[in-house]
Protein backbone atom coordinates (compact mmCIF):
# COMPACT_ATOMS: atom_id res chain seq x y z
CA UNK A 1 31.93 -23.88 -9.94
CA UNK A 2 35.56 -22.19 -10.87
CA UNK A 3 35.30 -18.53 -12.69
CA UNK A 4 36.25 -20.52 -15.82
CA UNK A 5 32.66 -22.31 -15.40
CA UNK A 6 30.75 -19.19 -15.15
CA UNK A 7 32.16 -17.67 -17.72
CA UNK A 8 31.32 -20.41 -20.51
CA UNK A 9 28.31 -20.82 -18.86
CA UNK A 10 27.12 -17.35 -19.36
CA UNK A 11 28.70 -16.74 -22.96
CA UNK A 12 26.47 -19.86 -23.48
CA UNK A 13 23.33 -18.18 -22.23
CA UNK A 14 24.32 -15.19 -23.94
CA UNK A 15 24.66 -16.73 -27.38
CA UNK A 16 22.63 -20.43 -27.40
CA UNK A 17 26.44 -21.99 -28.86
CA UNK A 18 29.16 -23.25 -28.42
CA UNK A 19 31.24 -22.04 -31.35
CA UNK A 20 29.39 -18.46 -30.46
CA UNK A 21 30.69 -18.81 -26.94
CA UNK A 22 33.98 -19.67 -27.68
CA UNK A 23 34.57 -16.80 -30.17
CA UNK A 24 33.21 -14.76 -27.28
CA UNK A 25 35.75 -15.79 -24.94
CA UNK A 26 38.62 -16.00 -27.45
CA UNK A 27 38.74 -19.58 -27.15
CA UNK A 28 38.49 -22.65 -29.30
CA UNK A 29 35.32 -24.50 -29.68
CA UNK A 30 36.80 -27.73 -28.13
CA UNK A 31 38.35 -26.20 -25.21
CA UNK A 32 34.46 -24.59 -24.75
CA UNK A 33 33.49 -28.40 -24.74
CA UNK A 34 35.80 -29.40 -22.36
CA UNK A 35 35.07 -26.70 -19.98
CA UNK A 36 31.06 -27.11 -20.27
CA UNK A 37 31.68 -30.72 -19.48
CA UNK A 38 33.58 -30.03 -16.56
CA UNK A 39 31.10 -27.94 -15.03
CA UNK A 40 28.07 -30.44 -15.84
CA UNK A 41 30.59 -32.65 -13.99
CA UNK A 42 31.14 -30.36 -10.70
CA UNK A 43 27.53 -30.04 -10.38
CA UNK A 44 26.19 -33.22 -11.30
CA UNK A 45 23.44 -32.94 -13.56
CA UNK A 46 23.53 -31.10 -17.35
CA UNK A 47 22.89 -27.87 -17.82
CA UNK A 48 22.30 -27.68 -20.90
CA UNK A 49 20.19 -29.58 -23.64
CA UNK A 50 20.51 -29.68 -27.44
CA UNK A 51 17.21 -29.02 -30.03
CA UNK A 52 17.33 -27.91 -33.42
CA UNK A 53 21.47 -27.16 -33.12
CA UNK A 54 21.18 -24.55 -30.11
CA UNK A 55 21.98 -25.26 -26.63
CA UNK A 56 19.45 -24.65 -24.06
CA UNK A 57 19.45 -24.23 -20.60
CA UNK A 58 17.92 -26.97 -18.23
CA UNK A 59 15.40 -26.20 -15.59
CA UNK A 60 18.30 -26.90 -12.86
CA UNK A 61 20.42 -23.76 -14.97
CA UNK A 62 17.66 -21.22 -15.16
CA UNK A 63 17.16 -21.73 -11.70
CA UNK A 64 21.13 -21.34 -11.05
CA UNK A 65 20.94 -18.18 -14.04
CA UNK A 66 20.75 -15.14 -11.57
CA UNK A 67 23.84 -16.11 -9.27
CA UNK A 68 25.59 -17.19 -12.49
CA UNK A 69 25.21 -13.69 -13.65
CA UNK A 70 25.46 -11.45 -10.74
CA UNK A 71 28.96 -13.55 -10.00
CA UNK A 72 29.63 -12.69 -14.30
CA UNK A 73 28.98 -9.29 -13.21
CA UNK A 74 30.65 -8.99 -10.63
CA UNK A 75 34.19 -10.30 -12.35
CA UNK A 76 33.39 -7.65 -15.36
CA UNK A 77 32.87 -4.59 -12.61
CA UNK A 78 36.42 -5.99 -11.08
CA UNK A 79 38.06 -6.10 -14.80
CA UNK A 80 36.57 -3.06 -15.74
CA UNK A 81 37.67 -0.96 -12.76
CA UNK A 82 41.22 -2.32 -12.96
CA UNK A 83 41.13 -1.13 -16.66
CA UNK A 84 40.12 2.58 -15.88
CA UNK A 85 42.63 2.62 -12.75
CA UNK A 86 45.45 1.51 -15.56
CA UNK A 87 44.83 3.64 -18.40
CA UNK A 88 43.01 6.97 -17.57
CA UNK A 89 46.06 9.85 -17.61
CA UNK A 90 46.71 11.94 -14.92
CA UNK A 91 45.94 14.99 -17.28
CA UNK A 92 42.55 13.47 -18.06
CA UNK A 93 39.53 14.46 -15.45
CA UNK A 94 36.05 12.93 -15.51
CA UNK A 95 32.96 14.64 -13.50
CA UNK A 96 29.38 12.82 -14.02
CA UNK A 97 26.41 14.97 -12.84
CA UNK A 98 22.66 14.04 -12.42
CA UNK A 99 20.94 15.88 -15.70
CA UNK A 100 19.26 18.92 -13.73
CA UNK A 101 22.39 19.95 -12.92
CA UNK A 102 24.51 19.85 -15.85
CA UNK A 103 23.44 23.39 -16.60
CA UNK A 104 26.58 24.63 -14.35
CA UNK A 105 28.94 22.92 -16.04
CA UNK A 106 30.37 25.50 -18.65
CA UNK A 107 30.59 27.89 -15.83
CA UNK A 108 33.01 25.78 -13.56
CA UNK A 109 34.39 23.93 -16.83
CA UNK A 110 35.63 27.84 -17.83
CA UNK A 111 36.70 28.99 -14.39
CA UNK A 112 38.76 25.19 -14.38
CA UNK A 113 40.74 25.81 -17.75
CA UNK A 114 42.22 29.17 -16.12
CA UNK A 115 43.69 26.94 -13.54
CA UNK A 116 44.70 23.63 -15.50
CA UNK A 117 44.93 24.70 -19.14
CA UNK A 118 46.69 21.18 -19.59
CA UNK A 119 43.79 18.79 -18.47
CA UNK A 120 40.59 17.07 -20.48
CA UNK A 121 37.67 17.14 -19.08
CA UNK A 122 35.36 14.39 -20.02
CA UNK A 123 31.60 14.74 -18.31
CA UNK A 124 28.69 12.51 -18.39
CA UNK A 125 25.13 12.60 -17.11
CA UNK A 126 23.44 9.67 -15.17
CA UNK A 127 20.65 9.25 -12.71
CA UNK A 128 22.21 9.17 -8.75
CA UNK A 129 22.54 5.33 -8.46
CA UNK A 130 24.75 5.06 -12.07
CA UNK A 131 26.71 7.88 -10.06
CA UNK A 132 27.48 5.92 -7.50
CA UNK A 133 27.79 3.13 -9.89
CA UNK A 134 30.53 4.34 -12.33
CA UNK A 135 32.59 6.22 -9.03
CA UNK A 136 32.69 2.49 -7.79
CA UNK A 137 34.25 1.64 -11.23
CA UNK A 138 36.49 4.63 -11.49
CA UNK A 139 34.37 5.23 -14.74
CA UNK A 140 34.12 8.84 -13.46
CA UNK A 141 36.31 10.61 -10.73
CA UNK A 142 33.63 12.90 -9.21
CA UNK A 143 29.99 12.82 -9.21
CA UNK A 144 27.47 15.82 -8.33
CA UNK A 145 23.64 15.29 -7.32
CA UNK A 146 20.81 16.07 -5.49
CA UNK A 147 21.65 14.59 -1.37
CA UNK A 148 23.01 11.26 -3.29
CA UNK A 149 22.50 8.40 -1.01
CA UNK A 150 25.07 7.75 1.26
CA UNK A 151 27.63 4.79 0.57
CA UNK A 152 30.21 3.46 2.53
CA UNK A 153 32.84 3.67 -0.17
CA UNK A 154 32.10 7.34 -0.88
CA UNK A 155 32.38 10.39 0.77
CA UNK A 156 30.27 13.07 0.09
CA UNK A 157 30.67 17.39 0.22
CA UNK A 158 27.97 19.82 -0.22
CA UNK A 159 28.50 22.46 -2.45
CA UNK A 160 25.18 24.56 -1.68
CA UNK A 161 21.58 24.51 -1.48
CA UNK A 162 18.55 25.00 -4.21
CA UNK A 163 14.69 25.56 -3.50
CA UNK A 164 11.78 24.25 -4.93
CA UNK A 165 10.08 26.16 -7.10
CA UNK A 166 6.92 26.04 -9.85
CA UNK A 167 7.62 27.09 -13.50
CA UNK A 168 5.11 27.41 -16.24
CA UNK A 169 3.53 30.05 -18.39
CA UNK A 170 1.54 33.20 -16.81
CA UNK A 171 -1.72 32.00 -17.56
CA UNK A 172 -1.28 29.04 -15.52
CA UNK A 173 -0.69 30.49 -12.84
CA UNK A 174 -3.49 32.95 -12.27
CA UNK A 175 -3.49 35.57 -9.60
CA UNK A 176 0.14 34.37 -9.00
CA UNK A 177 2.04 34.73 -12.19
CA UNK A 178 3.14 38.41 -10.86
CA UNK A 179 3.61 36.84 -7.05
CA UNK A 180 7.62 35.84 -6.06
CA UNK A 181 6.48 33.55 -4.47
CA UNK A 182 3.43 30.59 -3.73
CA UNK A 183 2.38 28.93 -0.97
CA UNK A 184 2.23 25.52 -1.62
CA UNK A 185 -1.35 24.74 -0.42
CA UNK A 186 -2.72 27.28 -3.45
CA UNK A 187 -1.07 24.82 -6.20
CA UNK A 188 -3.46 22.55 -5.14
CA UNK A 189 -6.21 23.75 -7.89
CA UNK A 190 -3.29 24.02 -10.58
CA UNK A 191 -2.77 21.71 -13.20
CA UNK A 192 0.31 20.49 -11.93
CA UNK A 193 2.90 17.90 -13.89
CA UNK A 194 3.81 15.10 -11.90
CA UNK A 195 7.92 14.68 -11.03
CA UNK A 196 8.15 10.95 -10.06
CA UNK A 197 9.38 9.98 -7.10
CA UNK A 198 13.37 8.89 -8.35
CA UNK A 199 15.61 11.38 -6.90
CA UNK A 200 15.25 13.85 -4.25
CA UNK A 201 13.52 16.78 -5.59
CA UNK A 202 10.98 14.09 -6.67
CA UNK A 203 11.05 12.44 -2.93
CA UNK A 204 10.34 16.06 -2.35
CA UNK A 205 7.59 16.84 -4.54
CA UNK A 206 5.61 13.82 -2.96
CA UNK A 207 6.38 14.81 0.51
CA UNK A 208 4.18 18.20 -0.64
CA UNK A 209 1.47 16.97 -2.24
CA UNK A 210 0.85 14.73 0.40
CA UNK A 211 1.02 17.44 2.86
CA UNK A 212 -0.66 20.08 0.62
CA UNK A 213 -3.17 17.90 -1.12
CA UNK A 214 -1.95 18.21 -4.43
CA UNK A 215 -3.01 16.32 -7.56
CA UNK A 216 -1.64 14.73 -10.61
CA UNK A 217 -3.03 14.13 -14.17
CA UNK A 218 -3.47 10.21 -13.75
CA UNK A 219 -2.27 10.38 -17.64
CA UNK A 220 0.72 12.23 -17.28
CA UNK A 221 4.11 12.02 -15.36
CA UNK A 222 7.66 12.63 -15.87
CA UNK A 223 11.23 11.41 -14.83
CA UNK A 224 13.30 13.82 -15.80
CA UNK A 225 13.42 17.50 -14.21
CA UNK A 226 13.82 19.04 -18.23
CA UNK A 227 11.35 17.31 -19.88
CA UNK A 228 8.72 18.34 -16.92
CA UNK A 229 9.46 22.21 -17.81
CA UNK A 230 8.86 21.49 -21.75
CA UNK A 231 5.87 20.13 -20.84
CA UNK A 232 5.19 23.21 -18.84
CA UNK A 233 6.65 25.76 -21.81
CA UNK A 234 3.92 24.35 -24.06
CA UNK A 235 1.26 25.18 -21.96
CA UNK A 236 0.44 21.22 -20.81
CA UNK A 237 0.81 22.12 -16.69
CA UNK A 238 3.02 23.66 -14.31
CA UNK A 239 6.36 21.81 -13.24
CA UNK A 240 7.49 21.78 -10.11
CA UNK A 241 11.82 21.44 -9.58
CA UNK A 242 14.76 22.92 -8.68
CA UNK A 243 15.13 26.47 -9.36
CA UNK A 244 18.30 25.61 -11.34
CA UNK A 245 17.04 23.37 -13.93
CA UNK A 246 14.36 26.23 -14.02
CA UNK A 247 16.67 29.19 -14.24
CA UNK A 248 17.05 27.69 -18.20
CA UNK A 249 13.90 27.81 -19.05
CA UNK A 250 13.43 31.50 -18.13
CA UNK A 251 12.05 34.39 -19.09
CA UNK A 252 9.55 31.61 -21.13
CA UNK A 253 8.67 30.61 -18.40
CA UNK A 254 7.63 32.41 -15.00
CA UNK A 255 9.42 30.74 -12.00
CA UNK A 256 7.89 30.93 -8.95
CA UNK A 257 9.07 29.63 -5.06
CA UNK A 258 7.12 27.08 -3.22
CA UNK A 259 6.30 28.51 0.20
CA UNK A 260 7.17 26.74 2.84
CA UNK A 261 10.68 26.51 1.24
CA UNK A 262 12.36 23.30 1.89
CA UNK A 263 15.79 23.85 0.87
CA UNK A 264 17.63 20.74 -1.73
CA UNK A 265 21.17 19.91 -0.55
CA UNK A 266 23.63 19.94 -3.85
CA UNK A 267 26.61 17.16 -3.51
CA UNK A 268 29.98 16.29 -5.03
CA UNK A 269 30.57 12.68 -4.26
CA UNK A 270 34.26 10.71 -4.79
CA UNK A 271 35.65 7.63 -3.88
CA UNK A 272 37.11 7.82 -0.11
CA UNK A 273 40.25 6.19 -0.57
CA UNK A 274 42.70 8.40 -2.23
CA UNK A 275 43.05 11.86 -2.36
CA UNK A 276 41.41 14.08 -5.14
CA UNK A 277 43.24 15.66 -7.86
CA UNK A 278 44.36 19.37 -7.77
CA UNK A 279 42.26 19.44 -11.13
CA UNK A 280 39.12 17.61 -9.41
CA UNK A 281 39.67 19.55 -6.00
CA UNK A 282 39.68 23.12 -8.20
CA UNK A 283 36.70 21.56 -10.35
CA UNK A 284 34.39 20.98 -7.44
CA UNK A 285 35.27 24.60 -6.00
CA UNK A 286 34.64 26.03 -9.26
CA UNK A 287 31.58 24.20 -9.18
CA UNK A 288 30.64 25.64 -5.84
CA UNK A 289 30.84 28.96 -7.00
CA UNK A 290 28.69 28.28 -10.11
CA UNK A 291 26.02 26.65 -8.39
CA UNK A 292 25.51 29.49 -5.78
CA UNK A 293 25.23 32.36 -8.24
């Protein structure tokens, strides 16, 4: 099948017509026709069939749907990318970061405008893989997480390290709400909120109560780093992240570090061809700075 195929064929199974298709594609509903009958003829056998005026797909098509559509894809990400790579100014910079660490943006966003008065920042949050995702599409020019994965088309700088720590209100936490510190076997008896295993304070989290013997509310679990310490700032557990995403929640909250520490590596990530900005280059450094305070 030609890219002219796919592309009818998956406005078709977007929108069940032909004149639907066709005023998705910016074409007329004849030459849809023509090209739908083309493809039937390349393959050999109809994919579609008519009932009550919509087109519907044949059990050859569905099976033929996912490749249809990851090739679809595939052609968007390529027009997409060369979009961004043609009309995104020079003066224009754009920084994604995971959501627990969007807190140190205004910091490095201030310390940046001293330097480049002239440029506009645009920044975006996203969980690691839509980092990696929208750096691939030059959607964003810099993206900052937790140890992102590694990826052969990125390259990847650590800006500094955070600990683990638990954060909830003093009655919670007993004997320990005066303590600096916790060793991590004594959360065991807590009632601690869950951090799902998505990203690597979460991979982290599961590696301790493994080790530690810690357990989880079978009715409760978050995603999200935040929404873990409003659980905890209403009295519903204790949550257990980064001491950044913490450091907002305080002096509501009484943060505590988990003993042994395990240290979580903080990352700027960028494409690897090309070189970075002065604006992205001074960002990230500014962002350094912020994060280590």
């Amino acid at each position: 099948m030609k890219l002219r195929h796919i592309e009818i064929v998956q406005a078709l199974l977007q929108t069940g017509s032909l004149s639907a298709a066709a005023r998705l594609l910016g074409i007329s509903q004849p030459s849809a026709t023509k090209h739908l009958q083309h493809a039937e003829g390349v393959v050999g056998y109809p994919l579609f069939k008519r009932h009550a005026g919509r087109l519907h797909p044949t059990r050859e098509l569905l099976q033929l749907a996912p490749s249809i559509a990851a090739a679809w894809h595939s052609v968007d990400d390529v027009r997409r990318t060369a979009l961004n790579l043609r009309s995104t100014p020079q003066a224009v910079l754009r920084v994604g970061t995971v959501p627990a660490l969007s807190g140190q943006i205004p910091l490095a966003y201030q310390a940046l405008l001293q330097q480049h008065p002239e440029v506009r920042c645009e920044f975006v949050t996203g969980h690691h893989h839509e980092l990696v995702q929208w750096l691939l599409l030059h959607e964003i020019d810099v993206g900052i997480a937790f140890a992102p994965p590694g990826h052969p088309a990125m390259q990847a700088e650590e800006l500094g390290t955070r600990r683990l720590v638990c954060a909830a209100l003093p009655q919670l936490l007993g004997k320990y709400k005066a303590h600096r510190s916790v060793e991590a076997k004594h959360l065991a008896t807590m009632p601690l909120i869950e951090l799902v295993n998505t990203d690597p304070v979460g991979q982290l989290v599961a590696t301790y109560a493994q080790r530690f013997g810690w357990r989880f509310p079978a009715a409760l679990s978050v995603r999200t780093h935040r929404l873990a310490l409003e659980l905890a700032a209403q009295g519903l557990g204790v949550a257990l992240v980064d001491d950044l995403s913490a450091r907002a929640f305080l002096p509501a909250l009484n943060v505590i570090l988990v003993e042994p520490a395990a240290e979580i590596a903080v990352r700027a990530i960028f494409p690897k061809p090309g070189a970075l900005s002065a604006a992205a280059r001074h960002f990230i450094e500014a962002y350094r700075a912020a994060v280590t305070r």
